[in-house]
PDB file of N, CA and C in Angstrom:
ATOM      1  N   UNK A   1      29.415 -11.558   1.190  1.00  0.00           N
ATOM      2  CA  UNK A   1      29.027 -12.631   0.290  1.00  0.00           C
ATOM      3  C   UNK A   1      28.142 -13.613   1.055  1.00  0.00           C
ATOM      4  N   UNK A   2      27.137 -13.748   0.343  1.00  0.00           N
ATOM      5  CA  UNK A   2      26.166 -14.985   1.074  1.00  0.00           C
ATOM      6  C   UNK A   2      26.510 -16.253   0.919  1.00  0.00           C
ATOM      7  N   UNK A   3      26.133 -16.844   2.208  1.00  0.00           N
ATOM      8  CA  UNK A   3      27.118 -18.432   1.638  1.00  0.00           C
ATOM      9  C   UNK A   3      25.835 -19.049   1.270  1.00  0.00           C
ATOM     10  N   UNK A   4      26.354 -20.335   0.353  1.00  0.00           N
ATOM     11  CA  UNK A   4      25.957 -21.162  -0.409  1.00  0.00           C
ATOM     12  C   UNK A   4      24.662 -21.930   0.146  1.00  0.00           C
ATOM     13  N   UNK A   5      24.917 -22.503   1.405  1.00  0.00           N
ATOM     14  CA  UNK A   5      24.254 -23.098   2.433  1.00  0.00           C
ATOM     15  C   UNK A   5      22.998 -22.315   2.806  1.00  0.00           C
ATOM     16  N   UNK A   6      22.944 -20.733   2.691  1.00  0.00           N
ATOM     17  CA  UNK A   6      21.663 -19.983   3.490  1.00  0.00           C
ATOM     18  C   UNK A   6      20.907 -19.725   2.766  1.00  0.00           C
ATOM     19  N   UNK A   7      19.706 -19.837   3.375  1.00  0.00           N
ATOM     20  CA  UNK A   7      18.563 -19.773   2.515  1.00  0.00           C
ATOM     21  C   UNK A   7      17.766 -18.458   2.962  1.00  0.00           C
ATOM     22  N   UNK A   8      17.410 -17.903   1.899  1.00  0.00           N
ATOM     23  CA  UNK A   8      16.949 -16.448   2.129  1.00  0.00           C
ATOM     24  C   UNK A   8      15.358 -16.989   2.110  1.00  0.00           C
ATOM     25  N   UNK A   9      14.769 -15.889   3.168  1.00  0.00           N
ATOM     26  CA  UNK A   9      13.378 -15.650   2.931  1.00  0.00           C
ATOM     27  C   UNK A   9      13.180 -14.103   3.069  1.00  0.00           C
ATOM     28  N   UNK A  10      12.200 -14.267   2.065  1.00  0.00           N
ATOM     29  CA  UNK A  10      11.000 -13.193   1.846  1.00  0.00           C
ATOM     30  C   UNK A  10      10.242 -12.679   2.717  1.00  0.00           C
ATOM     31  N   UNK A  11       9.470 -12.384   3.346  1.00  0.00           N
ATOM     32  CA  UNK A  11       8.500 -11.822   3.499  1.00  0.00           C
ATOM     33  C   UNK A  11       7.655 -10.513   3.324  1.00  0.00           C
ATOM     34  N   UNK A  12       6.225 -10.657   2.772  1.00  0.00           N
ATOM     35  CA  UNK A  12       5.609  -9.421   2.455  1.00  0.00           C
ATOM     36  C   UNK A  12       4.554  -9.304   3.206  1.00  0.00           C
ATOM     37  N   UNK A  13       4.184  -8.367   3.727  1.00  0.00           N
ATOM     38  CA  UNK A  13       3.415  -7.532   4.413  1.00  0.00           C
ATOM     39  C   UNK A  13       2.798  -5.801   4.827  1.00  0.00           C
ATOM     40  N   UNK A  14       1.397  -6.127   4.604  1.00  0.00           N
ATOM     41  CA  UNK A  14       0.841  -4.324   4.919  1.00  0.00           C
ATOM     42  C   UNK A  14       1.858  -3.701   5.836  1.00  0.00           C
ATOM     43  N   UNK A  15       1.915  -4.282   6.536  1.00  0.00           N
ATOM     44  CA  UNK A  15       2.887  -2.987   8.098  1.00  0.00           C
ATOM     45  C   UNK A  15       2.962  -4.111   8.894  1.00  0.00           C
ATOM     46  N   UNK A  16       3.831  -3.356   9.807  1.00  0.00           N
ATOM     47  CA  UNK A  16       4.780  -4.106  10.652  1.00  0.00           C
ATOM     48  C   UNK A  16       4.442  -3.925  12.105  1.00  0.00           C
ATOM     49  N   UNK A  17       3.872  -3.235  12.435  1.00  0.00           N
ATOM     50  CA  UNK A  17       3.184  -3.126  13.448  1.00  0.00           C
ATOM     51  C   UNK A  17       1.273  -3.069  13.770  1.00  0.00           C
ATOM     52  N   UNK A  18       0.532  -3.989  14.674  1.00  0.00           N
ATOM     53  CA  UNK A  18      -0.249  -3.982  14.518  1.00  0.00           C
ATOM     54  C   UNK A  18      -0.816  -5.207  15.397  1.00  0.00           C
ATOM     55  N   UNK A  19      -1.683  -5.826  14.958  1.00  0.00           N
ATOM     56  CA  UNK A  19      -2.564  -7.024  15.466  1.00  0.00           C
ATOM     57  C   UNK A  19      -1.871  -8.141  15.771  1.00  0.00           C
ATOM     58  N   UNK A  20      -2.260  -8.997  15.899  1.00  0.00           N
ATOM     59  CA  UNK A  20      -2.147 -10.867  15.885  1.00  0.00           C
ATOM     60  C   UNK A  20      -1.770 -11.228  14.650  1.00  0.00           C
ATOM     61  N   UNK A  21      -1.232 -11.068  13.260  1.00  0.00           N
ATOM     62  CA  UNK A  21      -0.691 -11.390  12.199  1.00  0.00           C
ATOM     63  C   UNK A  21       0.610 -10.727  12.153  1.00  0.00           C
ATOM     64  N   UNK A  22       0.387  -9.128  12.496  1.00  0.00           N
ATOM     65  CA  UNK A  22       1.860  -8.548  12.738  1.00  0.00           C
ATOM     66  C   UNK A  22       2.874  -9.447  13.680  1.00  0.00           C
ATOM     67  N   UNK A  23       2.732  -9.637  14.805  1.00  0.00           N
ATOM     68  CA  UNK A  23       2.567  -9.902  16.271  1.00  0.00           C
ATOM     69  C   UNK A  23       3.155 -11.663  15.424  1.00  0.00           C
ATOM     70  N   UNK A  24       3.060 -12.272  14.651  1.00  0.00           N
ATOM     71  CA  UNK A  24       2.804 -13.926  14.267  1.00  0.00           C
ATOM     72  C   UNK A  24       4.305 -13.394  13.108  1.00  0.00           C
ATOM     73  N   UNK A  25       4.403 -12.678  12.505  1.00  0.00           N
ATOM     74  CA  UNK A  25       5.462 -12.026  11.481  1.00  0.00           C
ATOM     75  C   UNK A  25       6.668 -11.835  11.974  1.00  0.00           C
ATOM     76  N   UNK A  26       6.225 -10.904  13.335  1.00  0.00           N
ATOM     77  CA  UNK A  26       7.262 -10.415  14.145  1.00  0.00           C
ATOM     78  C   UNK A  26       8.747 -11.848  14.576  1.00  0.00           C
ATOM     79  N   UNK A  27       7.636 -12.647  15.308  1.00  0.00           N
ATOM     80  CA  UNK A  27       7.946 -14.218  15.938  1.00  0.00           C
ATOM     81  C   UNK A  27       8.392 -15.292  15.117  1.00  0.00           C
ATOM     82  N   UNK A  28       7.967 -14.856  13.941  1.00  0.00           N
ATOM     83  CA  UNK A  28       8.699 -16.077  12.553  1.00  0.00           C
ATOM     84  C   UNK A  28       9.999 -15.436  11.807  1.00  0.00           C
ATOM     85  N   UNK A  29      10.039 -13.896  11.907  1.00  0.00           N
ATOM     86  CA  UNK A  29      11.260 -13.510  11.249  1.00  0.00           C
ATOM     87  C   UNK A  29      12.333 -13.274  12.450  1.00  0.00           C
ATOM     88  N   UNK A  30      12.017 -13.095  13.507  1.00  0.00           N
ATOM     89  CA  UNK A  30      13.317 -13.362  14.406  1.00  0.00           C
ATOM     90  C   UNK A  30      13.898 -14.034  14.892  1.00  0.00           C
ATOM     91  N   UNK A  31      12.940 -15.068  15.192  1.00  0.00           N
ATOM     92  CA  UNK A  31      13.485 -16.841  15.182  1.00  0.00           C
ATOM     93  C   UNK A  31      14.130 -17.243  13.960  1.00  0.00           C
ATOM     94  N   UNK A  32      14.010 -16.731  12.717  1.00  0.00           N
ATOM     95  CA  UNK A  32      14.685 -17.270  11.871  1.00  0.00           C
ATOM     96  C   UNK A  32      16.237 -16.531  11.310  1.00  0.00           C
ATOM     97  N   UNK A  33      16.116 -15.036  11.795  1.00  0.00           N
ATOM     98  CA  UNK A  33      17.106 -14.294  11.972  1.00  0.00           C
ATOM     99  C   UNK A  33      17.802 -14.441  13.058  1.00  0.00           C
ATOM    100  N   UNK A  34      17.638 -15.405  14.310  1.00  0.00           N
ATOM    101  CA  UNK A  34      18.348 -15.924  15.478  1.00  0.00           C
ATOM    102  C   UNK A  34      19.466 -17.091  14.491  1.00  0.00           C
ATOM    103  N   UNK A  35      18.928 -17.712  13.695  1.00  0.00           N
ATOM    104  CA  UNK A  35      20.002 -19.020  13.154  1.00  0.00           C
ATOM    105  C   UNK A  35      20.536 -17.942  11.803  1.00  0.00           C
ATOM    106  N   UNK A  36      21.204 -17.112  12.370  1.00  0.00           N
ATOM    107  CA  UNK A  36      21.387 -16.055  10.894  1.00  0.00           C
ATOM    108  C   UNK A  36      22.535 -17.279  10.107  1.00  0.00           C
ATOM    109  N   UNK A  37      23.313 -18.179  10.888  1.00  0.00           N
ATOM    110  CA  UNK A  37      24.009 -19.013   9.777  1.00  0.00           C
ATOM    111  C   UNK A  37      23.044 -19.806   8.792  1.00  0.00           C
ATOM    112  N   UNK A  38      21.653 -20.374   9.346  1.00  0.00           N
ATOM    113  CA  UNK A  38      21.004 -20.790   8.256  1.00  0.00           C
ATOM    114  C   UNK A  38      20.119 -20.170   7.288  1.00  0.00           C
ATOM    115  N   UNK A  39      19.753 -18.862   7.817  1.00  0.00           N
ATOM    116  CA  UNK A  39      19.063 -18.273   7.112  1.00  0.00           C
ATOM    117  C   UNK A  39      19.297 -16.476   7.380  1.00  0.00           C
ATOM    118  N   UNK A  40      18.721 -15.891   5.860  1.00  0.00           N
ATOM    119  CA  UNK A  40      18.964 -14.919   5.344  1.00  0.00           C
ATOM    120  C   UNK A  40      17.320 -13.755   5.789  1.00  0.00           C
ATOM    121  N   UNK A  41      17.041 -13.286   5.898  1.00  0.00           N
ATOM    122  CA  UNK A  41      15.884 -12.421   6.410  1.00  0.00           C
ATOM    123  C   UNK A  41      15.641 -11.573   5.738  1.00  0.00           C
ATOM    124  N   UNK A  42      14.584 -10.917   4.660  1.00  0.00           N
ATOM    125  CA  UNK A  42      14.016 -10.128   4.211  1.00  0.00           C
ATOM    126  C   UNK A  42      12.429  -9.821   4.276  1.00  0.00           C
ATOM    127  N   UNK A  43      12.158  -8.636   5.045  1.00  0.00           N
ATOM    128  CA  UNK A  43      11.037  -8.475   5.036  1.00  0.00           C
ATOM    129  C   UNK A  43      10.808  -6.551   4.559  1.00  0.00           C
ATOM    130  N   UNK A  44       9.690  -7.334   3.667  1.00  0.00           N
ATOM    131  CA  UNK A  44       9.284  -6.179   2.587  1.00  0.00           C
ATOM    132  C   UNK A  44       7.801  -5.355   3.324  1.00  0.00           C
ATOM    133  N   UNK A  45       7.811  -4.339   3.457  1.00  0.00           N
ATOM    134  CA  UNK A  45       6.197  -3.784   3.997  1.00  0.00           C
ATOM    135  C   UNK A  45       6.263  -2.664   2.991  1.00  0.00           C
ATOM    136  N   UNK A  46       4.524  -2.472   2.446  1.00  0.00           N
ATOM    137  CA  UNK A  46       4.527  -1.158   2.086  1.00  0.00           C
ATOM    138  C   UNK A  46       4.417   0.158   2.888  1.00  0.00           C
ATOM    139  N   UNK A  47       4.219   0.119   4.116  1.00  0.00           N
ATOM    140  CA  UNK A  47       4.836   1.196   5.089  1.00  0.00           C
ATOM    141  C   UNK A  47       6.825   1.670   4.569  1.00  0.00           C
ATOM    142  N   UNK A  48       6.731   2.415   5.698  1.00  0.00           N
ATOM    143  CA  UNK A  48       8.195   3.109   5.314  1.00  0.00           C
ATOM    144  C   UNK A  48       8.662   1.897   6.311  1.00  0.00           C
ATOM    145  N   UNK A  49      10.305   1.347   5.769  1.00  0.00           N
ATOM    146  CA  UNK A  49      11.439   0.945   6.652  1.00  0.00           C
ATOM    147  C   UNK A  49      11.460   1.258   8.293  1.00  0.00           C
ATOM    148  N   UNK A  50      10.837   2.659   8.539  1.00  0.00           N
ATOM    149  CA  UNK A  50      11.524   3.184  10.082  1.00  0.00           C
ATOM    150  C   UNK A  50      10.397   2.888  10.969  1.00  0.00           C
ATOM    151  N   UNK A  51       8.906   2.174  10.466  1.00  0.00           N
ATOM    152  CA  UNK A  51       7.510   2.212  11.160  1.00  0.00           C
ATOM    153  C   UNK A  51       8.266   0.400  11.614  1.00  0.00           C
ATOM    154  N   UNK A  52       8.065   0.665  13.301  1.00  0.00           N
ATOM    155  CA  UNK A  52       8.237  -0.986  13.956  1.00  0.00           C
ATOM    156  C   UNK A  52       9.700  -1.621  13.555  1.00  0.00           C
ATOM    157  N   UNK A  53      10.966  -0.702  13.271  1.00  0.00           N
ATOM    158  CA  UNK A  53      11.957  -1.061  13.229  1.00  0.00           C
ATOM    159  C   UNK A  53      12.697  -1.822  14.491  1.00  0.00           C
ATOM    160  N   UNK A  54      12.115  -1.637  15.620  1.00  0.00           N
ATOM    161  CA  UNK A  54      13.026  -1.688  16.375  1.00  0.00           C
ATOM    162  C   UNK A  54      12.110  -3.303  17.432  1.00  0.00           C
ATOM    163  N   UNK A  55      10.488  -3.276  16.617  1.00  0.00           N
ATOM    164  CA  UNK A  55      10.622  -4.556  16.651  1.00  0.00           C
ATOM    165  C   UNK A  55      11.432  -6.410  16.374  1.00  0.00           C
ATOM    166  N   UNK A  56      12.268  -5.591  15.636  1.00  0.00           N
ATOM    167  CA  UNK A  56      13.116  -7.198  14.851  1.00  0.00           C
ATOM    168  C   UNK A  56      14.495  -6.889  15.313  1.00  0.00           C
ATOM    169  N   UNK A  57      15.150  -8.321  14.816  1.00  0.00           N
ATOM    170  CA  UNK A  57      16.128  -7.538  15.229  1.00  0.00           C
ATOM    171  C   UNK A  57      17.177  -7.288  14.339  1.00  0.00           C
ATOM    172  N   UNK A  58      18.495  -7.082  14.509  1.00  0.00           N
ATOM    173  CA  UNK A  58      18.973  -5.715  13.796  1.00  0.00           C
ATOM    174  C   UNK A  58      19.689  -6.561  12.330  1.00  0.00           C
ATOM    175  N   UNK A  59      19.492  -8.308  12.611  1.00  0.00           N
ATOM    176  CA  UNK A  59      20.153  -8.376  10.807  1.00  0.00           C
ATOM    177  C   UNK A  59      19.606  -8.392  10.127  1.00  0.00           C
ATOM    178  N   UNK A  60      17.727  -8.598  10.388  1.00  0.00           N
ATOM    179  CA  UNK A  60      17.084  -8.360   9.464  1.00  0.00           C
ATOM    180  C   UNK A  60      17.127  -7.268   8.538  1.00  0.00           C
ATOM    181  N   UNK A  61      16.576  -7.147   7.275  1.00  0.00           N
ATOM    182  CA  UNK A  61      16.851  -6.373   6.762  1.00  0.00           C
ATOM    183  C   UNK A  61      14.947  -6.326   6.339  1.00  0.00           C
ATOM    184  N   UNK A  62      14.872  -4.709   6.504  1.00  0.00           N
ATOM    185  CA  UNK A  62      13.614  -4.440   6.538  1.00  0.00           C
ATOM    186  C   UNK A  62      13.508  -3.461   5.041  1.00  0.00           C
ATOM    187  N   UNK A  63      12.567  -3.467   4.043  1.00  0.00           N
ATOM    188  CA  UNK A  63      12.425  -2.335   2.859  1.00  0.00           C
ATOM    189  C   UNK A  63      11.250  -2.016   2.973  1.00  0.00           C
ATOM    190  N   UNK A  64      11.084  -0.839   2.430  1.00  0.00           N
ATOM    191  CA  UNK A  64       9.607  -0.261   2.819  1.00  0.00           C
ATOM    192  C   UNK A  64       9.478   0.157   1.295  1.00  0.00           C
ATOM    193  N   UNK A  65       8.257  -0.097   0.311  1.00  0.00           N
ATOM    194  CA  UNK A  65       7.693   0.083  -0.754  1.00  0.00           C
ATOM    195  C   UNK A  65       7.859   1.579  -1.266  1.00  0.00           C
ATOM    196  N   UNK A  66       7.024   2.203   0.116  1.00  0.00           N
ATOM    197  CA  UNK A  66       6.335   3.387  -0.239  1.00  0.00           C
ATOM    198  C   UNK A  66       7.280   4.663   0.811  1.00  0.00           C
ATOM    199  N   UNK A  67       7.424   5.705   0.947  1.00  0.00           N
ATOM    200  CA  UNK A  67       7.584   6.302   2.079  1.00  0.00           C
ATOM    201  C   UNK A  67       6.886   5.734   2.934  1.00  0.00           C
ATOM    202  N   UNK A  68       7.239   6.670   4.205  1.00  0.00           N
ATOM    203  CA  UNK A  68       6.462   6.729   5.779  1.00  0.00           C
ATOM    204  C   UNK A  68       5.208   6.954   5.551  1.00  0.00           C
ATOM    205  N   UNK A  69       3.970   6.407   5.691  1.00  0.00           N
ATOM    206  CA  UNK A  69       2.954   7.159   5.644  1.00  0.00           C
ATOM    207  C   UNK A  69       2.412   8.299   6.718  1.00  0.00           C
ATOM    208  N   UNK A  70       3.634   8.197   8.069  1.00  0.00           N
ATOM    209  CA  UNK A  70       3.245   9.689   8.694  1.00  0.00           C
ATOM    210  C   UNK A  70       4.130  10.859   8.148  1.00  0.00           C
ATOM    211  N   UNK A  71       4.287  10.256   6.845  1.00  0.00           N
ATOM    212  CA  UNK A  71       5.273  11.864   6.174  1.00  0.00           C
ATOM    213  C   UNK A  71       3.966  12.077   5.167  1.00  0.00           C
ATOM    214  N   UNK A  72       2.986  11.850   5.065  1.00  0.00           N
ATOM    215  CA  UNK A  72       1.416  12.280   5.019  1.00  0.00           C
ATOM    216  C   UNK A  72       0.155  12.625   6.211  1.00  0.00           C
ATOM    217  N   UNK A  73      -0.558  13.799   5.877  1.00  0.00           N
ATOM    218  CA  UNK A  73      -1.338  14.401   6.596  1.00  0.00           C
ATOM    219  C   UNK A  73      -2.308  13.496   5.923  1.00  0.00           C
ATOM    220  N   UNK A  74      -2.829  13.425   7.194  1.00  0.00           N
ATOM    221  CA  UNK A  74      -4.640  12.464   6.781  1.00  0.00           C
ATOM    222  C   UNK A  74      -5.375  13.478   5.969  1.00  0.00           C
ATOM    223  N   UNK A  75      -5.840  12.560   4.680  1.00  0.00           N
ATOM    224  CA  UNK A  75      -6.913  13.233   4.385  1.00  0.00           C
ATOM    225  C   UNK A  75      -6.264  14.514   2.735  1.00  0.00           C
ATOM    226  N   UNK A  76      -5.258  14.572   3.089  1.00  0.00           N
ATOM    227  CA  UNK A  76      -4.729  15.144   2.037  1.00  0.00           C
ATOM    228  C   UNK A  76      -4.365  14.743   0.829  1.00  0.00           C
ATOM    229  N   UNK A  77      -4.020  15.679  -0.168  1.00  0.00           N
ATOM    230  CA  UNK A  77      -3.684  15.196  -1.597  1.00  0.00           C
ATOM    231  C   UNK A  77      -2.988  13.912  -1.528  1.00  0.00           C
ATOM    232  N   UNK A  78      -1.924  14.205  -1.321  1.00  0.00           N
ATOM    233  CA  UNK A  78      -0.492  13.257  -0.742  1.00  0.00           C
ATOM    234  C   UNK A  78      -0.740  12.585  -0.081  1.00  0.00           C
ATOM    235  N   UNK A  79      -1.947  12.012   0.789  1.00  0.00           N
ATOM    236  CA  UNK A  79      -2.491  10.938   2.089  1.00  0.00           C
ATOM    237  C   UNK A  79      -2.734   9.724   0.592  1.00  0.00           C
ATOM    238  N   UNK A  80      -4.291  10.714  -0.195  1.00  0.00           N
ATOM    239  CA  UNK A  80      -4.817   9.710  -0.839  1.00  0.00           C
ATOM    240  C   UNK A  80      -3.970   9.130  -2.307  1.00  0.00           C
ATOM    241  N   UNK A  81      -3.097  10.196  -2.307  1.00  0.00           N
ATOM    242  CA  UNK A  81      -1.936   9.693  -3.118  1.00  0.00           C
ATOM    243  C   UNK A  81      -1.448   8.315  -2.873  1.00  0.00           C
ATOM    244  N   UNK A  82      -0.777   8.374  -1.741  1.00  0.00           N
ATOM    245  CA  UNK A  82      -0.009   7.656  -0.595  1.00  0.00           C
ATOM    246  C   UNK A  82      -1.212   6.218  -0.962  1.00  0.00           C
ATOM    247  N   UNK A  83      -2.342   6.122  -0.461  1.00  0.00           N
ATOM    248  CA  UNK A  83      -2.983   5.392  -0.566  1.00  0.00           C
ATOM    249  C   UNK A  83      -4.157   4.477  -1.716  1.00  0.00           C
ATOM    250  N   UNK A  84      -3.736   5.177  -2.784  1.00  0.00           N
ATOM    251  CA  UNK A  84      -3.805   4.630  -4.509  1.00  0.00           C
ATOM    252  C   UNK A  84      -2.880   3.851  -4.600  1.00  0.00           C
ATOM    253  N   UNK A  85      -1.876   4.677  -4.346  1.00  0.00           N
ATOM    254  CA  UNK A  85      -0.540   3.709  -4.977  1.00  0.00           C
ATOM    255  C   UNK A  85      -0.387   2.330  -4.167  1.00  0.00           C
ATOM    256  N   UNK A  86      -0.435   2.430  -3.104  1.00  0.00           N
ATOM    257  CA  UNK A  86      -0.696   1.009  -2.339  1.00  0.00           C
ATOM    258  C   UNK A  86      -1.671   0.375  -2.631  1.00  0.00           C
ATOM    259  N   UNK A  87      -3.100   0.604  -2.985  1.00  0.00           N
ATOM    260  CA  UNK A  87      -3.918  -0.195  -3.643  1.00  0.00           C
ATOM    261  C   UNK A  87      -3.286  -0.790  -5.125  1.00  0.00           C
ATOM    262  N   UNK A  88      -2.515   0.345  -5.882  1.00  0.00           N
ATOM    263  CA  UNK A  88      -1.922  -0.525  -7.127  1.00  0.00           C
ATOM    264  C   UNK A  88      -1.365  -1.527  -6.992  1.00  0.00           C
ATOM    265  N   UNK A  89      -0.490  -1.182  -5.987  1.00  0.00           N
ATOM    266  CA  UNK A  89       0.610  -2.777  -5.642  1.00  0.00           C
ATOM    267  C   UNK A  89      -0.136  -3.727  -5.317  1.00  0.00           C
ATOM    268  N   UNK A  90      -1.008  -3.758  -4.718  1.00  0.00           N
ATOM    269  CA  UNK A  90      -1.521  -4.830  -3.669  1.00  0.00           C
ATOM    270  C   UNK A  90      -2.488  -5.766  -5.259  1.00  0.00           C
ATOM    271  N   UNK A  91      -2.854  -5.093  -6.091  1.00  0.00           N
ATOM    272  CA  UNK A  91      -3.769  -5.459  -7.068  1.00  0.00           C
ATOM    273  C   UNK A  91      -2.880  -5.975  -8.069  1.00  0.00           C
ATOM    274  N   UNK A  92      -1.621  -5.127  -8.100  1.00  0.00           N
ATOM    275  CA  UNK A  92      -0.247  -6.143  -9.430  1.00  0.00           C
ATOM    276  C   UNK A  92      -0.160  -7.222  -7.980  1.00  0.00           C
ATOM    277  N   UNK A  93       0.857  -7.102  -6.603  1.00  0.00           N
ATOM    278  CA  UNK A  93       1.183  -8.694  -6.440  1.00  0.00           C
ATOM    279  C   UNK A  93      -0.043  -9.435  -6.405  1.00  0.00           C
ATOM    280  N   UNK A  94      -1.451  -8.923  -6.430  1.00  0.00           N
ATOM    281  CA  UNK A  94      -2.810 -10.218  -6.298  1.00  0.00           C
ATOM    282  C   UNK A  94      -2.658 -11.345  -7.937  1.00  0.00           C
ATOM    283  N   UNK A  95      -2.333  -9.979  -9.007  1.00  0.00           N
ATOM    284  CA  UNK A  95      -2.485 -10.845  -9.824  1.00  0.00           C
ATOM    285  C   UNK A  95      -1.519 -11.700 -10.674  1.00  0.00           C
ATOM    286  N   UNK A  96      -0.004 -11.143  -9.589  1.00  0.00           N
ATOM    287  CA  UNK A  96       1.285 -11.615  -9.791  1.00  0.00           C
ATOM    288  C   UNK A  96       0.614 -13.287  -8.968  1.00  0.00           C
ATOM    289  N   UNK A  97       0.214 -13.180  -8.112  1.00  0.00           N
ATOM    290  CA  UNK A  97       0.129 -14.476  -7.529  1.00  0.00           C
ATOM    291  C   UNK A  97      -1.219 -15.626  -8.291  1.00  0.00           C
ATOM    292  N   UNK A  98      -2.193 -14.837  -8.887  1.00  0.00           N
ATOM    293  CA  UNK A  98      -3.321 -15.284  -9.525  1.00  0.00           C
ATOM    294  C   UNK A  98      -2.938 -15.244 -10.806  1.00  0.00           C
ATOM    295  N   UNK A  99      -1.973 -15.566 -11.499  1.00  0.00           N
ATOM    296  CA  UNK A  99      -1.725 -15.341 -13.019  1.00  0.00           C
ATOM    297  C   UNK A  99      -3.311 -15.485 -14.447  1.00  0.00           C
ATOM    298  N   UNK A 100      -3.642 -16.236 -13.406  1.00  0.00           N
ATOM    299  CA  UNK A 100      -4.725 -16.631 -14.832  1.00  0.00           C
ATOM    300  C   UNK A 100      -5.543 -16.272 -14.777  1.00  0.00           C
ATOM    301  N   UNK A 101      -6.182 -15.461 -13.827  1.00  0.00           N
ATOM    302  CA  UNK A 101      -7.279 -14.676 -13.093  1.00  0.00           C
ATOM    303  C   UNK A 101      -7.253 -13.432 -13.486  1.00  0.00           C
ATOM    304  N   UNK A 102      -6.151 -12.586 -13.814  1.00  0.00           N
ATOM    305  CA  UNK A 102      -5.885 -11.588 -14.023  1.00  0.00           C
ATOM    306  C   UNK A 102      -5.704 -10.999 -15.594  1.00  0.00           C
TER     307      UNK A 102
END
């Protein structure tokens, strides 16, 4: 049961491993998963759950959108599959966040 007092955060992001924004993600959700009495940790990627797991640490709770995308061969049916469907999402949360634009 979550207590009353903790405040959950969100976070969404392409992948979890990577550049200077990953790297800035990494450093804001584990510092905040260090005070796990004040706060609650969710971070959402459309990568799979198991890509940069072992960057955070373990109360976070990590969900992955889509499968693994190395359970796709580059270039294949199932790659560009893999990679439509992530353009869909990314275009519903743009216009989840732009309501009137959309």
């Amino acid at each position: 049961m979550v207590d009353a007092k903790k405040r959950k955060v969100f976070i969404l992001c392409n992948k979890l491993t990577g550049g200077g924004v990953e790297k800035v993600l990494q450093e804001i959700a584990n510092y905040l998963a260090a005070k796990s009495d004040l706060y609650s940790v969710t971070v959402t990627t459309l990568e799979g759950p198991d890509e940069g797991r072992s960057l955070f640490l373990d109360s976070i709770k990590i969900k992955g959108v889509f499968r693994s995308s190395a359970a796709y061969k580059k270039w294949s049916v199932a790659w560009f599959w893999f990679k439509f469907r992530q353009l869909l999402y990314c275009i519903y949360i743009y216009c989840l966040a732009n309501m009137t634009s959309c």
